[in-house]
C-alpha atoms as a PDB file:
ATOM      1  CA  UNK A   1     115.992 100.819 119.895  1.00  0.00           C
ATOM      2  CA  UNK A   2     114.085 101.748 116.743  1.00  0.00           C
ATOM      3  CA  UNK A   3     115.418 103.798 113.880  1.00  0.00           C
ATOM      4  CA  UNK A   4     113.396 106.094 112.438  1.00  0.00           C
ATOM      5  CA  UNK A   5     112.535 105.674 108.493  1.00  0.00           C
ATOM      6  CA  UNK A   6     115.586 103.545 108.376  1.00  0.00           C
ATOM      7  CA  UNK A   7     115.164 102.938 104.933  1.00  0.00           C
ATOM      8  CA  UNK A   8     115.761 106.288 104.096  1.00  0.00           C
ATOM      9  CA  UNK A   9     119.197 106.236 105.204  1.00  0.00           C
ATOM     10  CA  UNK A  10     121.437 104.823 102.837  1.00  0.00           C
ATOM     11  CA  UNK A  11     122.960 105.943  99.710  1.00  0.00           C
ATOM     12  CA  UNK A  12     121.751 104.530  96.640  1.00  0.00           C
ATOM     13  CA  UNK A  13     124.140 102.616  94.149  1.00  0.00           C
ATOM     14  CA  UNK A  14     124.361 102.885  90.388  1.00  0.00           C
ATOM     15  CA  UNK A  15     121.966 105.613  88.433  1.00  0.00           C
ATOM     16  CA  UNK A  16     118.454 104.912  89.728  1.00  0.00           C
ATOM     17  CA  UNK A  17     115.500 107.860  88.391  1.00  0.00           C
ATOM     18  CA  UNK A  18     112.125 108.315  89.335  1.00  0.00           C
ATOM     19  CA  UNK A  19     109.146 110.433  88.074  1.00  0.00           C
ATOM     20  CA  UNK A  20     108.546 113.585  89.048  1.00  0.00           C
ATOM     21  CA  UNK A  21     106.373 113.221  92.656  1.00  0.00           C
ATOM     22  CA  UNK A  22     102.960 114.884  92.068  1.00  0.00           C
ATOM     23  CA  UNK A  23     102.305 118.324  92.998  1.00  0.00           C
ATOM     24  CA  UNK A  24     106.376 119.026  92.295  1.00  0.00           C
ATOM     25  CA  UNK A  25     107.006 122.887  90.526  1.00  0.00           C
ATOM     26  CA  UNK A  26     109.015 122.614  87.237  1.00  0.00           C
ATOM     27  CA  UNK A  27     111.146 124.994  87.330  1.00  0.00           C
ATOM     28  CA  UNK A  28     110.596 128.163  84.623  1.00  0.00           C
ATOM     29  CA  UNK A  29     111.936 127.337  81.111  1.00  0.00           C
ATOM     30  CA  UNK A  30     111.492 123.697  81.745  1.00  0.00           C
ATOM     31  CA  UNK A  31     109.156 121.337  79.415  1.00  0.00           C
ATOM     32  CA  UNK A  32     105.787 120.835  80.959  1.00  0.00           C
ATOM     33  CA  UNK A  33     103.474 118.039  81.105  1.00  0.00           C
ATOM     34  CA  UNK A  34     102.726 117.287  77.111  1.00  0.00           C
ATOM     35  CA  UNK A  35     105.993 118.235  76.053  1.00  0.00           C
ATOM     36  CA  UNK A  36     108.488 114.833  74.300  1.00  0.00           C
ATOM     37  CA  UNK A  37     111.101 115.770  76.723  1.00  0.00           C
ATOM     38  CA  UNK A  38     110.224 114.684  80.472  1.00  0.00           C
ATOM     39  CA  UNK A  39     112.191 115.407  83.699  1.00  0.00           C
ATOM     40  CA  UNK A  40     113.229 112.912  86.040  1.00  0.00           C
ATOM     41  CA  UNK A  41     114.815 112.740  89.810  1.00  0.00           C
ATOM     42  CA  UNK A  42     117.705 110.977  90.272  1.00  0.00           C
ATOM     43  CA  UNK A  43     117.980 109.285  93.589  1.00  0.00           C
ATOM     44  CA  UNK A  44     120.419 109.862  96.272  1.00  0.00           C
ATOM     45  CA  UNK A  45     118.964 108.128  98.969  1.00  0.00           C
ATOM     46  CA  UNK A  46     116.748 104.905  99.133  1.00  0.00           C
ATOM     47  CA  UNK A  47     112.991 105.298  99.515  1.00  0.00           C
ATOM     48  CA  UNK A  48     110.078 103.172 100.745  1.00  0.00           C
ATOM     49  CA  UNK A  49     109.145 101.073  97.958  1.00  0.00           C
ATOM     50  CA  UNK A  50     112.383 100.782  96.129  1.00  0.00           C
ATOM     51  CA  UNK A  51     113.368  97.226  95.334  1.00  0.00           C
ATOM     52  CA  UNK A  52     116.589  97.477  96.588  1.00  0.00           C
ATOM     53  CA  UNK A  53     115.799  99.490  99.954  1.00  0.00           C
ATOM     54  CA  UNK A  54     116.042  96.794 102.316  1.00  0.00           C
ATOM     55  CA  UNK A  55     119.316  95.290 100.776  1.00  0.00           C
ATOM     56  CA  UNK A  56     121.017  98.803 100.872  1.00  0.00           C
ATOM     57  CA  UNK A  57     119.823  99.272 104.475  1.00  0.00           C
ATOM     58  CA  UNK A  58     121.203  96.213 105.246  1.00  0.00           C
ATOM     59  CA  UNK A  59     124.443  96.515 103.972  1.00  0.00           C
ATOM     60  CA  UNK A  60     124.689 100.556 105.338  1.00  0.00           C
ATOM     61  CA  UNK A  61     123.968  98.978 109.311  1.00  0.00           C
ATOM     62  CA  UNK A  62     126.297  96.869 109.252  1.00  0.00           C
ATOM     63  CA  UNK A  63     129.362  98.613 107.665  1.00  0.00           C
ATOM     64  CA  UNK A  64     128.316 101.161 110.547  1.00  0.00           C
ATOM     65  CA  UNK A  65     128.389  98.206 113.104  1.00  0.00           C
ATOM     66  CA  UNK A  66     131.508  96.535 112.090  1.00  0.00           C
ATOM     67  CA  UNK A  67     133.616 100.258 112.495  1.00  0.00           C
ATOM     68  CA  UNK A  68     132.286 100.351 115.891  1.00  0.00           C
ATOM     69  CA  UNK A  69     133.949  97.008 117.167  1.00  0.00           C
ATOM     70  CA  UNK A  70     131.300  94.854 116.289  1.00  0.00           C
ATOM     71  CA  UNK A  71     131.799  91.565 113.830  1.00  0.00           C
ATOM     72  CA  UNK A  72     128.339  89.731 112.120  1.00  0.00           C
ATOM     73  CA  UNK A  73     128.490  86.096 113.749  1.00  0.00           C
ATOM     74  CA  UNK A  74     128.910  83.367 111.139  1.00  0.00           C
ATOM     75  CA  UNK A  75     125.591  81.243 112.143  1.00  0.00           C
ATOM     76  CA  UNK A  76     123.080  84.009 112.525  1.00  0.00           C
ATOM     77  CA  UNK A  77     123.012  87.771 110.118  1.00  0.00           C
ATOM     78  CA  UNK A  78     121.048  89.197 112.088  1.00  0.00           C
ATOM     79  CA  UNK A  79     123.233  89.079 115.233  1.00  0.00           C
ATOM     80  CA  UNK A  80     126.508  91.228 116.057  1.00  0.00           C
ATOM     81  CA  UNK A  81     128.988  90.176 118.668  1.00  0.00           C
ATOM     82  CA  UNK A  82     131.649  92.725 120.632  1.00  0.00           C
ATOM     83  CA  UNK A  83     134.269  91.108 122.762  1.00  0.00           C
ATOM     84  CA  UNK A  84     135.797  94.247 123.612  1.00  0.00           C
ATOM     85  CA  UNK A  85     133.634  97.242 123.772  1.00  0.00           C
ATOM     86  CA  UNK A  86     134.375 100.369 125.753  1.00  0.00           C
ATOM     87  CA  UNK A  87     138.215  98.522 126.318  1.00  0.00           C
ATOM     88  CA  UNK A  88     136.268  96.044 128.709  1.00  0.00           C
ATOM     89  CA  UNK A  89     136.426  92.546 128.475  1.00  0.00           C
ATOM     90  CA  UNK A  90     132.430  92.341 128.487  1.00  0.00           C
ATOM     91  CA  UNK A  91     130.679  91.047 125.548  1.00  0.00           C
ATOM     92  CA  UNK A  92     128.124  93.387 124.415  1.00  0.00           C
ATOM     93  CA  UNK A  93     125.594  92.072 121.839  1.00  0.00           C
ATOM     94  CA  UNK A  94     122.922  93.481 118.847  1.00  0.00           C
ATOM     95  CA  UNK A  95     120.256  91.639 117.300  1.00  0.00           C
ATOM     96  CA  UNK A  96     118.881  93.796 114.329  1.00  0.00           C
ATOM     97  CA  UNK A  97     115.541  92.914 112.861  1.00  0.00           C
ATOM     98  CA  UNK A  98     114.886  95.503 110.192  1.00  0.00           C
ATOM     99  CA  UNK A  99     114.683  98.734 111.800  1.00  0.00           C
ATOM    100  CA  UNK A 100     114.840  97.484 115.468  1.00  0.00           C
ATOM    101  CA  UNK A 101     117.430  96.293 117.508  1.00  0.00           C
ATOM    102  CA  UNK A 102     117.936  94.366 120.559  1.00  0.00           C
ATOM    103  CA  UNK A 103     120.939  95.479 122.517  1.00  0.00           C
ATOM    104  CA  UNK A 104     122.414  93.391 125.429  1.00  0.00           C
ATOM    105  CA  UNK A 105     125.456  93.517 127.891  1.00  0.00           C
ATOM    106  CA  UNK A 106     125.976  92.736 131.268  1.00  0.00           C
ATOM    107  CA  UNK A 107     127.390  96.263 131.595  1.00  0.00           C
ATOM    108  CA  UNK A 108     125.048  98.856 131.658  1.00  0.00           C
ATOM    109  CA  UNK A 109     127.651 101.624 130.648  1.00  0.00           C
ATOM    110  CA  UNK A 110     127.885  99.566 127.812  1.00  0.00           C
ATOM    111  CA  UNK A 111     124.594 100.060 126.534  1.00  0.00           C
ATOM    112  CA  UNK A 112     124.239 103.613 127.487  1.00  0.00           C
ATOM    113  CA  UNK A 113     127.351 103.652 125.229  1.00  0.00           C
ATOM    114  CA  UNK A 114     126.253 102.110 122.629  1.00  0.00           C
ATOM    115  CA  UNK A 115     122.858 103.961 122.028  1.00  0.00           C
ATOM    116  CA  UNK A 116     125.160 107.179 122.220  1.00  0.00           C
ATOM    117  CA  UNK A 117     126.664 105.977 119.009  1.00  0.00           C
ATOM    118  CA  UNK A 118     123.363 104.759 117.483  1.00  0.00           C
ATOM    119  CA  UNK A 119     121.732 108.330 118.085  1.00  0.00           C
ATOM    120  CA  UNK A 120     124.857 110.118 116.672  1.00  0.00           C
ATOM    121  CA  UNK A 121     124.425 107.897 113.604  1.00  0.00           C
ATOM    122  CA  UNK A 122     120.784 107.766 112.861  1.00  0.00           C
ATOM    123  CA  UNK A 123     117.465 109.368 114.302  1.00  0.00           C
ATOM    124  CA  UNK A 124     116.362 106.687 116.827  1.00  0.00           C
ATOM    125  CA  UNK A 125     113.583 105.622 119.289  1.00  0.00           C
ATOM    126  CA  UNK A 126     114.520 104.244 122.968  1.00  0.00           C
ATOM    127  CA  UNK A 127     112.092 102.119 123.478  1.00  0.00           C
ATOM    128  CA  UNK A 128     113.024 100.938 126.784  1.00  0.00           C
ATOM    129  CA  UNK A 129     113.943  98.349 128.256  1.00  0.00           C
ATOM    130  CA  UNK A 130     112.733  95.277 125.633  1.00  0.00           C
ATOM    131  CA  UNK A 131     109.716  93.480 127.331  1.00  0.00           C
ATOM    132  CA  UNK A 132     109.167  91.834 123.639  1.00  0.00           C
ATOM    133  CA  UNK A 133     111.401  91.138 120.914  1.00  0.00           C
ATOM    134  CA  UNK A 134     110.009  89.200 117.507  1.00  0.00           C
ATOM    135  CA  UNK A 135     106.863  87.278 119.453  1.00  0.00           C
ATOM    136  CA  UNK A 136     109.422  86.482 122.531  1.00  0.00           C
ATOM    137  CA  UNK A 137     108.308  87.837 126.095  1.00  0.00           C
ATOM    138  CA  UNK A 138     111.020  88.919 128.159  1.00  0.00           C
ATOM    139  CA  UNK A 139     110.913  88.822 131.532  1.00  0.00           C
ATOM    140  CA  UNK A 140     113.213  89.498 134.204  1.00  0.00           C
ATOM    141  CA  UNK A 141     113.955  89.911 138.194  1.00  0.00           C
ATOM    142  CA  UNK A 142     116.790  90.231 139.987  1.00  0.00           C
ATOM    143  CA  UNK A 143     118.942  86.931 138.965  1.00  0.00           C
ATOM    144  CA  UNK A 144     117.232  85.886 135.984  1.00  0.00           C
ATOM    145  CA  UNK A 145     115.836  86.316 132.228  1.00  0.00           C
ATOM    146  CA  UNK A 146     112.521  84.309 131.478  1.00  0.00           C
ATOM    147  CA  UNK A 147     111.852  84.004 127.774  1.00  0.00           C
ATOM    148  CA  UNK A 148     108.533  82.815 127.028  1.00  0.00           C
ATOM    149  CA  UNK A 149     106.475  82.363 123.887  1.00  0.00           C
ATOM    150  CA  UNK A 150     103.173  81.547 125.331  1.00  0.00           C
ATOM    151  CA  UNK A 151     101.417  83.971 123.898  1.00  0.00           C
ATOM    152  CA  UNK A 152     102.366  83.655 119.835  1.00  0.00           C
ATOM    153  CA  UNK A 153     101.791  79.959 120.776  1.00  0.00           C
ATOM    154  CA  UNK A 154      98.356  80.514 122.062  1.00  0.00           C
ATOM    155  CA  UNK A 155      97.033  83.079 118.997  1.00  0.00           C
ATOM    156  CA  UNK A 156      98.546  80.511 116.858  1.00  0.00           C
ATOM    157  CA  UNK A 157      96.584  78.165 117.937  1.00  0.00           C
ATOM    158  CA  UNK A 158      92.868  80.544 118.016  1.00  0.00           C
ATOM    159  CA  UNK A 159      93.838  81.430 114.749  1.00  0.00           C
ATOM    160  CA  UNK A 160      93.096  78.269 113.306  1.00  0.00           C
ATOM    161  CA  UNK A 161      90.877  76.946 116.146  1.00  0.00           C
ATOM    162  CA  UNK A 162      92.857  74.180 117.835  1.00  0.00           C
ATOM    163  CA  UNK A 163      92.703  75.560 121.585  1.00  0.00           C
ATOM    164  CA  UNK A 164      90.816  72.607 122.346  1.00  0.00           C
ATOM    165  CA  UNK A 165      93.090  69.992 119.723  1.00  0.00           C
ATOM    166  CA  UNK A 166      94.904  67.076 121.267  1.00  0.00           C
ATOM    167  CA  UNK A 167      98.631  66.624 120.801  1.00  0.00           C
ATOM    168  CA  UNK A 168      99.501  63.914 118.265  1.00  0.00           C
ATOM    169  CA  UNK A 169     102.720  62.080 116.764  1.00  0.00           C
ATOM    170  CA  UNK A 170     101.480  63.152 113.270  1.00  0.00           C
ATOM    171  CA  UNK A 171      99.199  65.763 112.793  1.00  0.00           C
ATOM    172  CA  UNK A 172      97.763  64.615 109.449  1.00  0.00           C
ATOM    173  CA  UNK A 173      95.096  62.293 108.012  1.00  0.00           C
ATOM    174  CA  UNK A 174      97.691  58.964 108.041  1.00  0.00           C
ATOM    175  CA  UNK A 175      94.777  56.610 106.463  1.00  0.00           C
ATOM    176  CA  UNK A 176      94.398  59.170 103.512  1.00  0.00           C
ATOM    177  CA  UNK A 177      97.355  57.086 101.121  1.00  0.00           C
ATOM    178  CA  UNK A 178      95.173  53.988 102.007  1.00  0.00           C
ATOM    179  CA  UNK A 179      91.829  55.447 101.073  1.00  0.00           C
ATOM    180  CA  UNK A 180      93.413  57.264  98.145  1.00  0.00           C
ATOM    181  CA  UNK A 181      95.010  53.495  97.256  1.00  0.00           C
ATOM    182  CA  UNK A 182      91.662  52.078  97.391  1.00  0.00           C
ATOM    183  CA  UNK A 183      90.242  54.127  95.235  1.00  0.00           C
ATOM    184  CA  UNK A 184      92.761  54.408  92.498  1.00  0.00           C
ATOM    185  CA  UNK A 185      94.277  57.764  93.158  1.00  0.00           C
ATOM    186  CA  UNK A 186      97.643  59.016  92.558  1.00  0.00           C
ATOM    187  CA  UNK A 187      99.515  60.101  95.634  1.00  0.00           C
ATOM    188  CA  UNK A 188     102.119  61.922  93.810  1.00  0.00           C
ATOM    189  CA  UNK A 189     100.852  65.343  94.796  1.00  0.00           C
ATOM    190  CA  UNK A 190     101.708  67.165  97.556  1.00  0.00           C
ATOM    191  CA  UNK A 191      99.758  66.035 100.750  1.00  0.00           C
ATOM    192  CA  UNK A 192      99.490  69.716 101.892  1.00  0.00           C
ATOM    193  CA  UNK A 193      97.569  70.424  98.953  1.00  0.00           C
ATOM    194  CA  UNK A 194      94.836  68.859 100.585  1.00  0.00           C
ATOM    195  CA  UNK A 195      95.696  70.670 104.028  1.00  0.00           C
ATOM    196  CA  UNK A 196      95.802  74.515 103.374  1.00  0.00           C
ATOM    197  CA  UNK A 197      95.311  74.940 106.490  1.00  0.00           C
ATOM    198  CA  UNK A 198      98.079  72.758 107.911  1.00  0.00           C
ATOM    199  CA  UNK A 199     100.902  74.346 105.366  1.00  0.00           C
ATOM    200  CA  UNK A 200     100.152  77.447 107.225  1.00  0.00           C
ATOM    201  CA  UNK A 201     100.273  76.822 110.243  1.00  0.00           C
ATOM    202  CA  UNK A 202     103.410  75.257 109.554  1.00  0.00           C
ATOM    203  CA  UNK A 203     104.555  78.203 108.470  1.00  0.00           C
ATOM    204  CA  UNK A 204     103.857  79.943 111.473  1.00  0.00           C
ATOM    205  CA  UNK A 205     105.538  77.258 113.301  1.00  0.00           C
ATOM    206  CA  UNK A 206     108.717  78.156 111.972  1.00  0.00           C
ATOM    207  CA  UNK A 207     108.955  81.135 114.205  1.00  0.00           C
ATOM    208  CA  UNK A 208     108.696  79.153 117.644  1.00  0.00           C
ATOM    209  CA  UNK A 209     112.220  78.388 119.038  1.00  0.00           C
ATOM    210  CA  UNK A 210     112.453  74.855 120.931  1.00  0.00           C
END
């Protein structure tokens, strides 16, 4: 499920103004453009751009989650856990990631339940059944759920042209401190430094579950 301009959802906190948007009518008696006094809009709602957007849509989600029999798990934010949806004793789960979420259940009344609620709440997108979720393929047949990441592995790798690269212990130069010893060097820096390339693809690495 996808939620349309989720960020424009929640309510913003404190006194928060912005400039007039251009093209906006002042309304007659109002100062105009090279008068001292200036008017301002005062925000209501979050917008695109606003630094604290993505913290307020965060925290609006999951108060709405919560009242709806859902509790945050301790070892994960992004994931919600139901042990007793619908007054069933199946576990029903949501995994938000921004704007999308990821709902699963071994009841399917269960999730047409739950999207009810979503689409009462907030514009949203069925997208399906999920045949990709964050770089994971899901597959599926009759008595099983594949998850694969072949395919972020495998762009991964043409991005920074190993396709054809060997698997290794330790992928980095392990004669450099005796070179750099030989000549004098210091090897207080950062060994990445050297390795742009590396530190990013480390990076990406980050994203591959084991």
């Amino acid at each position: 499920m996808d939620v349309v301009t989720a960020l424009l959802n929640p309510p913003v906190e404190g006194n928060i103004y912005m400039k007039l948007p251009e093209g906006m009518k002042i309304p007659t008696g109002q100062p105009s453009g090279n008068d001292t006094l200036q008017l301002v809009c005062k925000l209501r709602k979050a917008l695109y751009g606003l630094k604290e957007a993505l913290r307020l849509w965060k925290q609006h989600i999951n108060t709405f989650l919560c009242s709806i029999c859902f509790s945050r798990s301790l070892y994960d934010a992004s994931l919600y856990v139901s042990s007793n949806m619908m007054g069933s004793a199946n576990c029903a789960y949501i995994l938000l990631y921004v704007d999308n979420l990821l709902l699963v259940s071994p009841n399917q009344n269960i999730i047409t339940y739950l999207k009810d609620l979503l689409t009462q709440k907030y514009r949203m997108t069925d997208l399906g059944r999920a045949r990709q979720f964050l770089n994971i393929r899901i597959d599926r047949n009759l008595t099983s759920i594949h998850l694969s990441q072949e395919r972020f592995v495998l762009s991964v790798l043409e991005r920074f042209e190993m396709q054809a690269c060997n698997s290794t212990v330790t992928p980095i130069d392990t004669i450099r401190k005796k070179r750099l010893t030989q000549k004098n060097q210091s090897l207080d820096t950062n060994p990445l430094d050297a390795y742009p390339q590396l530190d990013q693809a480390c990076n990406r690495d980050q994203y591959l579950e084991y």
